[in-house]
C-alpha atoms as a PDB file:
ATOM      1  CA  UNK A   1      22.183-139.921-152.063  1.00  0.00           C
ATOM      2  CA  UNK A   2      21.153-136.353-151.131  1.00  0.00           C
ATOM      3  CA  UNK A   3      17.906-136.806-152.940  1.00  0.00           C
ATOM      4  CA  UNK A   4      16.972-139.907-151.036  1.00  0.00           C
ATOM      5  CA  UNK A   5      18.501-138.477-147.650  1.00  0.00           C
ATOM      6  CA  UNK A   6      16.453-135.288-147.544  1.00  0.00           C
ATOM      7  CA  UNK A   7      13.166-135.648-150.017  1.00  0.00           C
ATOM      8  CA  UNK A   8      12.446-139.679-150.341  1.00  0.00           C
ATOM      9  CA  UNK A   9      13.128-141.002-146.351  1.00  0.00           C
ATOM     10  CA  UNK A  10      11.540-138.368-144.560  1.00  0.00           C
ATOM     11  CA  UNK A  11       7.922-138.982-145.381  1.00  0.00           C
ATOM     12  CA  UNK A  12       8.631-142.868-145.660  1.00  0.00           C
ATOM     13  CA  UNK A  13       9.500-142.652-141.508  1.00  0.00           C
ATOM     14  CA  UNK A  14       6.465-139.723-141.234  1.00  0.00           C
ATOM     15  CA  UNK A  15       3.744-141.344-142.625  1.00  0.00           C
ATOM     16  CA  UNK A  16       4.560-144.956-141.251  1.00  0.00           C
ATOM     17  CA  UNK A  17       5.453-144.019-137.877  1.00  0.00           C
ATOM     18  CA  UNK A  18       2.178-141.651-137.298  1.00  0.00           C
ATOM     19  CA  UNK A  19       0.373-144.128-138.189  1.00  0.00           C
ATOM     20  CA  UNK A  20       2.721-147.002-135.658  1.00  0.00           C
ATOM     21  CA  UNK A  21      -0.544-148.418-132.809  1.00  0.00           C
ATOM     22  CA  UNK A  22       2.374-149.003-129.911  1.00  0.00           C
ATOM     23  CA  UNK A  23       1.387-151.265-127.300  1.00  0.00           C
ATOM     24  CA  UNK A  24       3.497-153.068-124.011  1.00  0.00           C
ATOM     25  CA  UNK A  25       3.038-156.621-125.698  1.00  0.00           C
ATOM     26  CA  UNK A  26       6.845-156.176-127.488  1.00  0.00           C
ATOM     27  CA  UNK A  27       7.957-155.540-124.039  1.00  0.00           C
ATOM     28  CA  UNK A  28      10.791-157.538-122.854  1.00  0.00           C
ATOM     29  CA  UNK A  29      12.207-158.241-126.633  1.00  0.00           C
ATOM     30  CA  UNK A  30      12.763-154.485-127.629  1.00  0.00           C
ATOM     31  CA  UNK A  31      14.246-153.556-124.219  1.00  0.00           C
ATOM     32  CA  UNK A  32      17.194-156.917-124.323  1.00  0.00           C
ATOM     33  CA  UNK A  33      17.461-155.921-128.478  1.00  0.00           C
ATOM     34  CA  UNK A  34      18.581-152.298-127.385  1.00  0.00           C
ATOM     35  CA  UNK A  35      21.010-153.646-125.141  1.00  0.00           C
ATOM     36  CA  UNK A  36      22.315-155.862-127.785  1.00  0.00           C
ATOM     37  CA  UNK A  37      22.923-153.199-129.795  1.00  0.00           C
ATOM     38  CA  UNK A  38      24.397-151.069-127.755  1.00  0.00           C
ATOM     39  CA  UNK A  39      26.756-153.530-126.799  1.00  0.00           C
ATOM     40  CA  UNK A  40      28.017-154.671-130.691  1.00  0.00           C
ATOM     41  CA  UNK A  41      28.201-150.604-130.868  1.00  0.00           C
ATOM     42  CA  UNK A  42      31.003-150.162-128.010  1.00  0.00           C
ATOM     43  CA  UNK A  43      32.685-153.722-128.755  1.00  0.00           C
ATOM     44  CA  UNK A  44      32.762-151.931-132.919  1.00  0.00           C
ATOM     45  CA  UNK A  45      34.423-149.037-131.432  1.00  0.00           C
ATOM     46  CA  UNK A  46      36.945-151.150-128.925  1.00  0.00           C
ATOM     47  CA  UNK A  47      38.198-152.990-132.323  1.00  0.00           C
ATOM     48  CA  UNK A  48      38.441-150.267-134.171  1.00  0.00           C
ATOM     49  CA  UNK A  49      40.091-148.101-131.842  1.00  0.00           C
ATOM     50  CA  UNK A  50      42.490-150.822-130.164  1.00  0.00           C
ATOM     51  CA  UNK A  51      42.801-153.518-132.690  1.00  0.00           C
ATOM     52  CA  UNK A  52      42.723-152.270-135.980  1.00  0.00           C
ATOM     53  CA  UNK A  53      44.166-148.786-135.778  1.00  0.00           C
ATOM     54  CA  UNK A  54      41.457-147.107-137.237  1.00  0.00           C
ATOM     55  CA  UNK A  55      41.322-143.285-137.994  1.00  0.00           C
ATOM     56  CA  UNK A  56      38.256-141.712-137.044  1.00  0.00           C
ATOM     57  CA  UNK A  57      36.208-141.857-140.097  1.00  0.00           C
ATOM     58  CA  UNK A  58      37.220-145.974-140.934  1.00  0.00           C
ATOM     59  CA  UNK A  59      36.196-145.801-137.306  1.00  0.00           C
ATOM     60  CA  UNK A  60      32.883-144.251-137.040  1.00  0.00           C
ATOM     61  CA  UNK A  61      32.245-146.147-140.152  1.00  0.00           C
ATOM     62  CA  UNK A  62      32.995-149.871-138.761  1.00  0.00           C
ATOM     63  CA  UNK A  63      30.583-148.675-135.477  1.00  0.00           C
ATOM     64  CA  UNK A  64      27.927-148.279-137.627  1.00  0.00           C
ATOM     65  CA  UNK A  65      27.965-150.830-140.235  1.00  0.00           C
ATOM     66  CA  UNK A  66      27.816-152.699-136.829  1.00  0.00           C
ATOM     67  CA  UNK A  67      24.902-150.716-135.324  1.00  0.00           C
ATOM     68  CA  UNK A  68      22.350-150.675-137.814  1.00  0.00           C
ATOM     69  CA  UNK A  69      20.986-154.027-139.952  1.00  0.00           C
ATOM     70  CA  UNK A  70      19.096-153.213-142.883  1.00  0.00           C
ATOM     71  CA  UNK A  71      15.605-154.294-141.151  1.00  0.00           C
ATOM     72  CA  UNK A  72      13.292-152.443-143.240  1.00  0.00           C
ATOM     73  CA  UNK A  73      14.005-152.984-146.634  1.00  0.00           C
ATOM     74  CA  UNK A  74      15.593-156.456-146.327  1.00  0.00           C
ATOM     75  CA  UNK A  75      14.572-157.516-143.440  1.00  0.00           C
ATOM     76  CA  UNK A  76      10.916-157.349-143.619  1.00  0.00           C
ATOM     77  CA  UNK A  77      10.634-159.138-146.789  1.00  0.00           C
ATOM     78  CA  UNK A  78      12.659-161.552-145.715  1.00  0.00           C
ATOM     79  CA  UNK A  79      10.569-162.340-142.168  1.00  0.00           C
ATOM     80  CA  UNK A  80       8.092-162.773-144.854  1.00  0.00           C
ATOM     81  CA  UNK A  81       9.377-165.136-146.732  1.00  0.00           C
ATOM     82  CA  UNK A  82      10.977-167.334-144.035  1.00  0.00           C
ATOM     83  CA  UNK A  83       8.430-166.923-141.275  1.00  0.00           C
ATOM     84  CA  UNK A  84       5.531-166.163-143.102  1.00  0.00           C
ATOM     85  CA  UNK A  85       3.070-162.826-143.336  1.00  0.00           C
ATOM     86  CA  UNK A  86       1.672-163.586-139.777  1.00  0.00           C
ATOM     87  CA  UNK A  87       4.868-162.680-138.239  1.00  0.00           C
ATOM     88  CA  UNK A  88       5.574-159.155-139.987  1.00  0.00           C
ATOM     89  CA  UNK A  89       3.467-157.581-136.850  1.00  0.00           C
ATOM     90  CA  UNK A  90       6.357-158.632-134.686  1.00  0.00           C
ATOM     91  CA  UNK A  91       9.048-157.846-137.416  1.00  0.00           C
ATOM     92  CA  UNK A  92       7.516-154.371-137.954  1.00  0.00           C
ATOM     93  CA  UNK A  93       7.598-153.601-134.249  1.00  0.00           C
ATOM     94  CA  UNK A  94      11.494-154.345-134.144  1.00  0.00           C
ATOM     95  CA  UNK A  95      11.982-152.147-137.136  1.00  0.00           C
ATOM     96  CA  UNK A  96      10.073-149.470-135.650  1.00  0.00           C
ATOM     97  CA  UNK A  97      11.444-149.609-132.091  1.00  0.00           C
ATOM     98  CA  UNK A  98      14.678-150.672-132.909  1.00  0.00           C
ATOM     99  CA  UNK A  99      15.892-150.038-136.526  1.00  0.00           C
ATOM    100  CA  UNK A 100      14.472-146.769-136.918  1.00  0.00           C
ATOM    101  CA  UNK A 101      15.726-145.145-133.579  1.00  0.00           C
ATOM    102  CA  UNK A 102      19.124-146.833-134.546  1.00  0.00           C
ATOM    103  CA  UNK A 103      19.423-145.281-137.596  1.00  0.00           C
ATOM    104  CA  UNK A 104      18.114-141.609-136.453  1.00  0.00           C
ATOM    105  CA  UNK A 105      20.057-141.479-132.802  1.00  0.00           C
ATOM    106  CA  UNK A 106      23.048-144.077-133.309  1.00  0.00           C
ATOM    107  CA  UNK A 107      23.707-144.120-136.786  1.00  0.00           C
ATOM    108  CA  UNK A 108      23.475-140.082-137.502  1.00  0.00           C
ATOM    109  CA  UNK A 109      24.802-139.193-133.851  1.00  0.00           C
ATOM    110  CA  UNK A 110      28.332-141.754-134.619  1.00  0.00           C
ATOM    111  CA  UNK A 111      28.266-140.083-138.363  1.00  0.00           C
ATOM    112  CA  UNK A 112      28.387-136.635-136.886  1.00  0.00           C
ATOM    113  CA  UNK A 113      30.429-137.365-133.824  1.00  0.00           C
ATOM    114  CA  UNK A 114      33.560-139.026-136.291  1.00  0.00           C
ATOM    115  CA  UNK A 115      33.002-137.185-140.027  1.00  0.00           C
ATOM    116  CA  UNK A 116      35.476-135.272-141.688  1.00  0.00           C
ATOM    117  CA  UNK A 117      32.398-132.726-142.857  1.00  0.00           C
ATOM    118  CA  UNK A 118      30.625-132.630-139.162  1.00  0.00           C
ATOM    119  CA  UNK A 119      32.524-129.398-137.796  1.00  0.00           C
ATOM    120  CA  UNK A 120      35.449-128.907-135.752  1.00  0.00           C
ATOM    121  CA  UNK A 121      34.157-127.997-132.237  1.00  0.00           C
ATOM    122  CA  UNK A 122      31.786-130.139-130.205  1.00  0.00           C
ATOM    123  CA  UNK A 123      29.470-127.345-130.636  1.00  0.00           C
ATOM    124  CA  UNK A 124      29.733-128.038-134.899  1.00  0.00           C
ATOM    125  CA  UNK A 125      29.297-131.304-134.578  1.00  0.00           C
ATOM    126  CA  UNK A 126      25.873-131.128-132.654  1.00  0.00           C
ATOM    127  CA  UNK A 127      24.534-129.085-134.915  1.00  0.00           C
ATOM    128  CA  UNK A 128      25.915-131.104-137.876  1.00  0.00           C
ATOM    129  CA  UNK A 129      23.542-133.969-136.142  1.00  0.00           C
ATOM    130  CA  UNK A 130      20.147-132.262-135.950  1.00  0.00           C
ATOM    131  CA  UNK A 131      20.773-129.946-139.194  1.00  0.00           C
ATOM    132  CA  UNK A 132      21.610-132.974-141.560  1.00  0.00           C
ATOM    133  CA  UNK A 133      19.063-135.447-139.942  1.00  0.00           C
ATOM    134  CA  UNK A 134      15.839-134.850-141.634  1.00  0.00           C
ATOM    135  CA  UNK A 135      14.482-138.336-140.643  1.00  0.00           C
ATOM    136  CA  UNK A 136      14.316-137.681-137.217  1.00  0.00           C
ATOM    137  CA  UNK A 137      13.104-134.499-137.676  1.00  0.00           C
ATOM    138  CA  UNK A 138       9.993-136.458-139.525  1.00  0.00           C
ATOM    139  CA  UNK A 139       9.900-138.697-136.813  1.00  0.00           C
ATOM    140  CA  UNK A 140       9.756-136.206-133.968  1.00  0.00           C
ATOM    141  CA  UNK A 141       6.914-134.980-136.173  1.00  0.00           C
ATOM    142  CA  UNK A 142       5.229-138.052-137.033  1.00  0.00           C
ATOM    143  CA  UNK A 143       5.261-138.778-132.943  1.00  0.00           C
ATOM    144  CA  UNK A 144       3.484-134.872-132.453  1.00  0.00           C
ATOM    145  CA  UNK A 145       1.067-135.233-135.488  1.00  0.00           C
ATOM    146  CA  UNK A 146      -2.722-136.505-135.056  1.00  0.00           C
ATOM    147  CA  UNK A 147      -3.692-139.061-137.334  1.00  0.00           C
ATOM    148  CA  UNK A 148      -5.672-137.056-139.756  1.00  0.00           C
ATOM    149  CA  UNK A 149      -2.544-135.784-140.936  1.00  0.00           C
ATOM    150  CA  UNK A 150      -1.331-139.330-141.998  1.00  0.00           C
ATOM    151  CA  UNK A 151      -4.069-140.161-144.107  1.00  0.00           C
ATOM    152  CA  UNK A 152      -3.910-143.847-146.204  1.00  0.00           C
ATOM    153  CA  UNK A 153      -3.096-142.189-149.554  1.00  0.00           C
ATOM    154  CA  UNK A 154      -0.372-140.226-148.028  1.00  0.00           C
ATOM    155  CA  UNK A 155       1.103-143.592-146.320  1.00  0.00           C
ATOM    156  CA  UNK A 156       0.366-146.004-149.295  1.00  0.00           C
ATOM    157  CA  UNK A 157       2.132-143.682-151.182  1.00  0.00           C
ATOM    158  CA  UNK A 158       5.157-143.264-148.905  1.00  0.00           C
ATOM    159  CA  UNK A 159       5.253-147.336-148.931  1.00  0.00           C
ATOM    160  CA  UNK A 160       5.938-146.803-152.514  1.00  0.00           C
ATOM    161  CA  UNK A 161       8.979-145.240-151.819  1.00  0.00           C
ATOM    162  CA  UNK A 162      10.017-147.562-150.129  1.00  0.00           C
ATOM    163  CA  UNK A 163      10.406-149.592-153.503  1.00  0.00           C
ATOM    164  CA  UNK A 164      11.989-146.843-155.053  1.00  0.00           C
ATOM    165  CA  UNK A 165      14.868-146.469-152.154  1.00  0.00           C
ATOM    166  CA  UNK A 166      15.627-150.186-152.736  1.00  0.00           C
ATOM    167  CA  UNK A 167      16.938-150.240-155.721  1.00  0.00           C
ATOM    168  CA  UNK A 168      18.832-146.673-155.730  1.00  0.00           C
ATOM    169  CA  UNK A 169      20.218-147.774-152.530  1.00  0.00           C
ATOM    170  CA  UNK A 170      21.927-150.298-154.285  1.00  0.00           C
ATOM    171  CA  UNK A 171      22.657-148.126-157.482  1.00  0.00           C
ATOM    172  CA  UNK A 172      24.348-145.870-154.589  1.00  0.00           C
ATOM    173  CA  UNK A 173      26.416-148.533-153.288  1.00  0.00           C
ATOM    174  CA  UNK A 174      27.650-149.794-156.946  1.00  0.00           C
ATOM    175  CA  UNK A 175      28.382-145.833-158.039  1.00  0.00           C
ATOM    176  CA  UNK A 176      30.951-145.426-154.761  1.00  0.00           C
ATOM    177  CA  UNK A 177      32.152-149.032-154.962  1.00  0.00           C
ATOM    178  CA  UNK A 178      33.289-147.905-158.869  1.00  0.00           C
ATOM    179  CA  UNK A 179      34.152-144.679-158.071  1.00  0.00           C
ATOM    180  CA  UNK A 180      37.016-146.363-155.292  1.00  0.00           C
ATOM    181  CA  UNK A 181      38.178-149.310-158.212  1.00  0.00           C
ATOM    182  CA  UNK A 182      38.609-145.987-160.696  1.00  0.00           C
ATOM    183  CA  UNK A 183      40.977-144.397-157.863  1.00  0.00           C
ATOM    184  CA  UNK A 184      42.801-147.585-157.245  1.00  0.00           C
ATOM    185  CA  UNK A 185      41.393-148.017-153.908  1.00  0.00           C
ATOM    186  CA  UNK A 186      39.207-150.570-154.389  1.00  0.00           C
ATOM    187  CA  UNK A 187      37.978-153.504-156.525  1.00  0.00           C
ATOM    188  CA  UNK A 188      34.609-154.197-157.553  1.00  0.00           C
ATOM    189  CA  UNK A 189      33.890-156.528-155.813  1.00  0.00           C
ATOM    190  CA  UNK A 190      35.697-155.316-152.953  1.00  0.00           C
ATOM    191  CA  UNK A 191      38.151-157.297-151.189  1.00  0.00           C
ATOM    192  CA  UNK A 192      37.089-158.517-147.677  1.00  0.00           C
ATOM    193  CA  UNK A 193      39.550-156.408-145.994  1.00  0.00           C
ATOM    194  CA  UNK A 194      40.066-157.100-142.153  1.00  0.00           C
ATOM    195  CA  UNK A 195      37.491-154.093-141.494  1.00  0.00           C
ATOM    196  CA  UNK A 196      34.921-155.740-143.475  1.00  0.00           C
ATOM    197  CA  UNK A 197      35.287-159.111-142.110  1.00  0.00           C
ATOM    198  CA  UNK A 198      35.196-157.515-138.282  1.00  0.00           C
ATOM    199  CA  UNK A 199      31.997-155.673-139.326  1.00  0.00           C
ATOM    200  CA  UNK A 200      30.614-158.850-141.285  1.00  0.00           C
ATOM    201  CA  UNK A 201      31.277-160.505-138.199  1.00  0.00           C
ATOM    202  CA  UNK A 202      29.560-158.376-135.786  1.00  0.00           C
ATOM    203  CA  UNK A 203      26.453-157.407-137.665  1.00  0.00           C
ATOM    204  CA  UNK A 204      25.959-161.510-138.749  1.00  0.00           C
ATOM    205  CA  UNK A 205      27.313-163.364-135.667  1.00  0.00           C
ATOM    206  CA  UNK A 206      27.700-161.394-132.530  1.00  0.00           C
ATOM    207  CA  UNK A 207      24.883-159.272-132.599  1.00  0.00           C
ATOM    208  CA  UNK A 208      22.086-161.924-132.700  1.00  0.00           C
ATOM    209  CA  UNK A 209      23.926-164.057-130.396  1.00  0.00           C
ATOM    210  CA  UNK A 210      24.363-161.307-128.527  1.00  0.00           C
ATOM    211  CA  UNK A 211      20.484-161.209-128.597  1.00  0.00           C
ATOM    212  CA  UNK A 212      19.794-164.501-128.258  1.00  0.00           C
ATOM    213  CA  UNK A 213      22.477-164.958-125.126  1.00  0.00           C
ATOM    214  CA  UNK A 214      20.609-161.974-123.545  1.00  0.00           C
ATOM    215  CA  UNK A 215      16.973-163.309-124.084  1.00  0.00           C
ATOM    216  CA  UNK A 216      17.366-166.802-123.473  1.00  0.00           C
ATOM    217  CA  UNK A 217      17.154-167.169-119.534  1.00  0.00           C
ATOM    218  CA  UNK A 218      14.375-164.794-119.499  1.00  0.00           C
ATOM    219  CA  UNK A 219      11.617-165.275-122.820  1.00  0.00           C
ATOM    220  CA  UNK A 220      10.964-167.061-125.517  1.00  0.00           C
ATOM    221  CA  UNK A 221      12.534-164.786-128.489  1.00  0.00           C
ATOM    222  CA  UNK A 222      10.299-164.152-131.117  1.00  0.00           C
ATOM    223  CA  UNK A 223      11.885-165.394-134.449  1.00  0.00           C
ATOM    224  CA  UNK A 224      11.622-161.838-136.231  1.00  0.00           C
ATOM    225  CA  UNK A 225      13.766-160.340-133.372  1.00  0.00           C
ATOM    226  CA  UNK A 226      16.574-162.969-134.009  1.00  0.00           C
ATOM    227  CA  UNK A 227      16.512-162.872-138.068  1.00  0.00           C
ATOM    228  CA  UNK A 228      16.257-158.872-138.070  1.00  0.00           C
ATOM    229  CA  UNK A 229      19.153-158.877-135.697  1.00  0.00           C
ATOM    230  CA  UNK A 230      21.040-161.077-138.310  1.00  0.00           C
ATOM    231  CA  UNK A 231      20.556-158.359-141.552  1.00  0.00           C
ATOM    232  CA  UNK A 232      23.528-157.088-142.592  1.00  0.00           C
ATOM    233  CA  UNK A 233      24.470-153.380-142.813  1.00  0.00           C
ATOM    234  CA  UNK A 234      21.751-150.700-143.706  1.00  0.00           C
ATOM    235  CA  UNK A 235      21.551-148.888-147.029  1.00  0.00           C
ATOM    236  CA  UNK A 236      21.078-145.784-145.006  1.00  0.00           C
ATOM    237  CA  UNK A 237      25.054-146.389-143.481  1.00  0.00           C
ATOM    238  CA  UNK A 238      26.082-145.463-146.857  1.00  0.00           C
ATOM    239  CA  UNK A 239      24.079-141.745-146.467  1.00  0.00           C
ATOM    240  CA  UNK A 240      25.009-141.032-143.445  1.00  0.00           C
ATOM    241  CA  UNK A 241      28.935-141.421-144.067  1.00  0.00           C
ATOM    242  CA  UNK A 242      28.401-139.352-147.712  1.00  0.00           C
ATOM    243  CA  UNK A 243      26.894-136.588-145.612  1.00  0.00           C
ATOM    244  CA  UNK A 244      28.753-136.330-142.796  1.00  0.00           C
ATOM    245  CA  UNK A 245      32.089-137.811-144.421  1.00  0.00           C
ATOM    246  CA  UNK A 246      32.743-141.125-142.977  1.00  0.00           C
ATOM    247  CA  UNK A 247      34.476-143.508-145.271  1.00  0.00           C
ATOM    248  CA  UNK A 248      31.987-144.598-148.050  1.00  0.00           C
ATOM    249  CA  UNK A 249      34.485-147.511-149.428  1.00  0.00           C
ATOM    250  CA  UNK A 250      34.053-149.083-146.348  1.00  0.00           C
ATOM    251  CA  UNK A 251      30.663-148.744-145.667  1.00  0.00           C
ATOM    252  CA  UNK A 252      29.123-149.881-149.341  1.00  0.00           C
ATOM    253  CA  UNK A 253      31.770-152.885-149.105  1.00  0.00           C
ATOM    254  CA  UNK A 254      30.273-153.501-145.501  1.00  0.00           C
ATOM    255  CA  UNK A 255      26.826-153.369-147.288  1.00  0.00           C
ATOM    256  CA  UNK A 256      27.441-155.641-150.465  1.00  0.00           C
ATOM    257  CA  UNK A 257      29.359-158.550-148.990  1.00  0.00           C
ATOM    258  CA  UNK A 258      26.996-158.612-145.791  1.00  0.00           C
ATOM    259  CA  UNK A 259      23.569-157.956-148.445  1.00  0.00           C
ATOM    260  CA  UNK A 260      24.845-161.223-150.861  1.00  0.00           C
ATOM    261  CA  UNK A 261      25.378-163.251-147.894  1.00  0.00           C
ATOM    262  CA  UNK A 262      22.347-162.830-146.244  1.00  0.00           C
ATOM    263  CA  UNK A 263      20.496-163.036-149.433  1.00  0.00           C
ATOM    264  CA  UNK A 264      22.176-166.009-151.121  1.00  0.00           C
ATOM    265  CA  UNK A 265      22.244-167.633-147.630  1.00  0.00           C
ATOM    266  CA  UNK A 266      18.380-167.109-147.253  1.00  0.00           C
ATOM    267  CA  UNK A 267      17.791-168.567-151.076  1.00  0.00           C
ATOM    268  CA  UNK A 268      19.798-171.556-150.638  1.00  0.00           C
ATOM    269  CA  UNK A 269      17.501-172.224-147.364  1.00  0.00           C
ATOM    270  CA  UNK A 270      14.530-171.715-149.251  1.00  0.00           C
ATOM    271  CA  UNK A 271      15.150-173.907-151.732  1.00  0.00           C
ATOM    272  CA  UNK A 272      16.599-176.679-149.646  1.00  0.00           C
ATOM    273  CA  UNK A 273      13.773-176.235-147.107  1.00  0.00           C
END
């Protein structure tokens, strides 16, 4: 997890987001998504803190299995598939402006504010978030480079990657879900445990109603906002709460039951469409 957290996801979110042409056409869309997620971020927290009892790290951990859908590597392939290839411009905007600022301010910030491993003093902590957040040290840098240093080799070479985090995302997820069924913690699958279910809820249900509540007296949503609001849990959840020491059984059974639903639910549309 290490080895994808510091060597194989910084120069994926360099190379594609020096190269990111930003315009005001995603406008009104990005703005109402941020609010949505801000909003399944707090109601996370209320839940965990008032309802379920949560310690900090099951906490922090239900917040951002909340926060962050797996837009990028799920998400995009997906609007493909369902929406066709005319509407990844749209889908990669969300990712860019939405995912990827999730994930580098929400995800790390909530993973450092509530670890075990962040510190002990508030002091700790906010060094714990810049120190062990390469990404958005690559994005920062991505946003200062000129072009020339983001040449197409470099970034058709850091889409690669991309294929490579896939599938030892998932190898990540099935390693920690074992690891918890060896301890007697957890089966493999897991059970849907009332944390799961609250997460599965608010990363499937509430968030893109949330969005589509929000946007509906004011635009016409695009469909990639609405489906990338629906992906379940990111892969990157699962690094954050190894490195700052959230709990990982949690956040990989957050990942797998929200990941087969998604993608069984998206075959059996296909094939009845």
């Amino acid at each position: 997890m290490r080895l994808m957290l510091y060597v194989l996801v910084p120069p994926v979110v360099f190379f594609n987001l020096a190269r990111l042409e930003l315009s005001a056409d995603v406008g009104i869309g990005i703005a109402l998504a941020w609010v949505a997620v801000v909003a399944t971020g707090l109601l996370a927290y209320a839940i965990a803190a008032r309802v379920l009892r949560l310690d900090r790290p099951q906490a922090g951990t239900l917040v951002n299995a909340s926060l962050h859908p797996n837009t990028g590597y799920l998400g995009l392939p997906l609007c493909a598939a369902a929406l066709g290839t005319d509407s990844l411009d749209e889908a990669v905007a969300y990712d860019v402006l939405v995912g990827t600022p999730t994930l580098l301010l929400g995800v790390f910030g909530v993973g450092a504010a509530f670890g075990t491993r962040a510190g002990e003093t508030v002091r700790d902590r906010v060094r714990a978030f810049f120190v062990r957040n390469p990404p958005l040290v690559a994005a920062v840098a991505a946003l200062l480079a000129p072009d020339a240093l983001a040449p197409d080799v470099l970034v058709d070479a850091s889409r690669v990657l991309v294929f490579a985090l896939l599938p030892l995302g998932f190898f990540a997820v099935g390693v920690t879900l074992a690891e918890e069924a060896e301890e007697g913690q957890l089966r493999v699958p897991p059970p849907l445990t009332r944390a799961i279910g609250v997460a599965l809820a608010l990363r499937l249900v509430v968030a893109p109603l949330l969005l589509l509540a929000l946007a509906a007296p004011l635009i016409d949503l695009p469909a990639p906002y609405l489906l990338l609001a629906a992906m379940p849990a990111g892969l990157n959840g699962l690094l954050v709460a190894h490195e700052y020491g959230l709990d990982v059984g949690l956040a990989a059974g957050a990942i797998a039951w929200g990941t087969g639903i998604v993608v069984v639910t998206g075959l059996a549309v296909t094939m009845l469409a």
